[in-house]
Protein backbone atom coordinates (compact mmCIF):
# COMPACT_ATOMS: atom_id res chain seq x y z
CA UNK A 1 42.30 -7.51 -21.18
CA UNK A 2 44.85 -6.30 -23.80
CA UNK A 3 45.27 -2.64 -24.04
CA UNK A 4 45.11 -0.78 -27.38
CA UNK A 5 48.45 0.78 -28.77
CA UNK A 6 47.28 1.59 -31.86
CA UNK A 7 45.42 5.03 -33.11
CA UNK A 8 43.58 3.36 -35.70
CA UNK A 9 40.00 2.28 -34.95
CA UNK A 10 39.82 -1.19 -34.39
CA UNK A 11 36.48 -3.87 -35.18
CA UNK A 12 34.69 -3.19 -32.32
CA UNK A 13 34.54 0.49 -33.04
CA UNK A 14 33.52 -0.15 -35.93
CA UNK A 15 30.57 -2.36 -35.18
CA UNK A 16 29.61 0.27 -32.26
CA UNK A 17 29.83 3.00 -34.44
CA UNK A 18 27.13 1.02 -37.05
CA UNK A 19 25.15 -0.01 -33.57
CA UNK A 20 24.52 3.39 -32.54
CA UNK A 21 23.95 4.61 -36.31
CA UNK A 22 21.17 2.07 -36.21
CA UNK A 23 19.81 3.11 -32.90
CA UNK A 24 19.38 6.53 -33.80
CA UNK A 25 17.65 5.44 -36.84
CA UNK A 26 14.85 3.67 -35.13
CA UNK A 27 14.75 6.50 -32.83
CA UNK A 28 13.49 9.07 -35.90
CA UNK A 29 11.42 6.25 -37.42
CA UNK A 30 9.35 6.20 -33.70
CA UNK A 31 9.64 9.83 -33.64
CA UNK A 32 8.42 10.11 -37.49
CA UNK A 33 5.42 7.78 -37.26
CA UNK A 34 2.19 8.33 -35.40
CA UNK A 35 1.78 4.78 -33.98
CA UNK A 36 -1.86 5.26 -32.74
CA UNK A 37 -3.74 4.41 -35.40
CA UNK A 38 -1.63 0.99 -36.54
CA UNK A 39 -1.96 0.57 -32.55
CA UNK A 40 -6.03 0.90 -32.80
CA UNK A 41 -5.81 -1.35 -36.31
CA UNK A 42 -3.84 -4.42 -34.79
CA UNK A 43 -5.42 -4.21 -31.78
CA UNK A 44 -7.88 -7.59 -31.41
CA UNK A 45 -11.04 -7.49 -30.59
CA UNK A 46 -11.52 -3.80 -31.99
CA UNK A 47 -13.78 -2.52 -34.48
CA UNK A 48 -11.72 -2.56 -37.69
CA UNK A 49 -8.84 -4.58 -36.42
CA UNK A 50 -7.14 -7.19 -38.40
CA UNK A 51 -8.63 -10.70 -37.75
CA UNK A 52 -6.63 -14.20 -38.14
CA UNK A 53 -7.68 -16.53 -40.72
């Protein structure tokens, strides 16, 4: 494996940095939304759950 010489962030930095962006994202979108309900609604076989066609 090379090693890096230069100071200057490089591609893979880049698409980390984006990565982990991302990942905290989804992290305050699961933290934001209360998934119970859309759990009870999707759940088959349950009184007011969605049905295929």
């Amino acid at each position: 494996m090379s090693e890096r010489t230069s100071k200057n962030p490089g591609i893979a930095d880049y698409v980390v940095a984006r990565r982990k962006h991302k990942d905290c994202f989804l992290d305050e979108i699961d933290r934001l939304i209360d998934w119970k309900p859309l759990e009870k609604s999707a759940t088959p076989g349950k009184a007011g759950g969605m049905q295929g066609s």
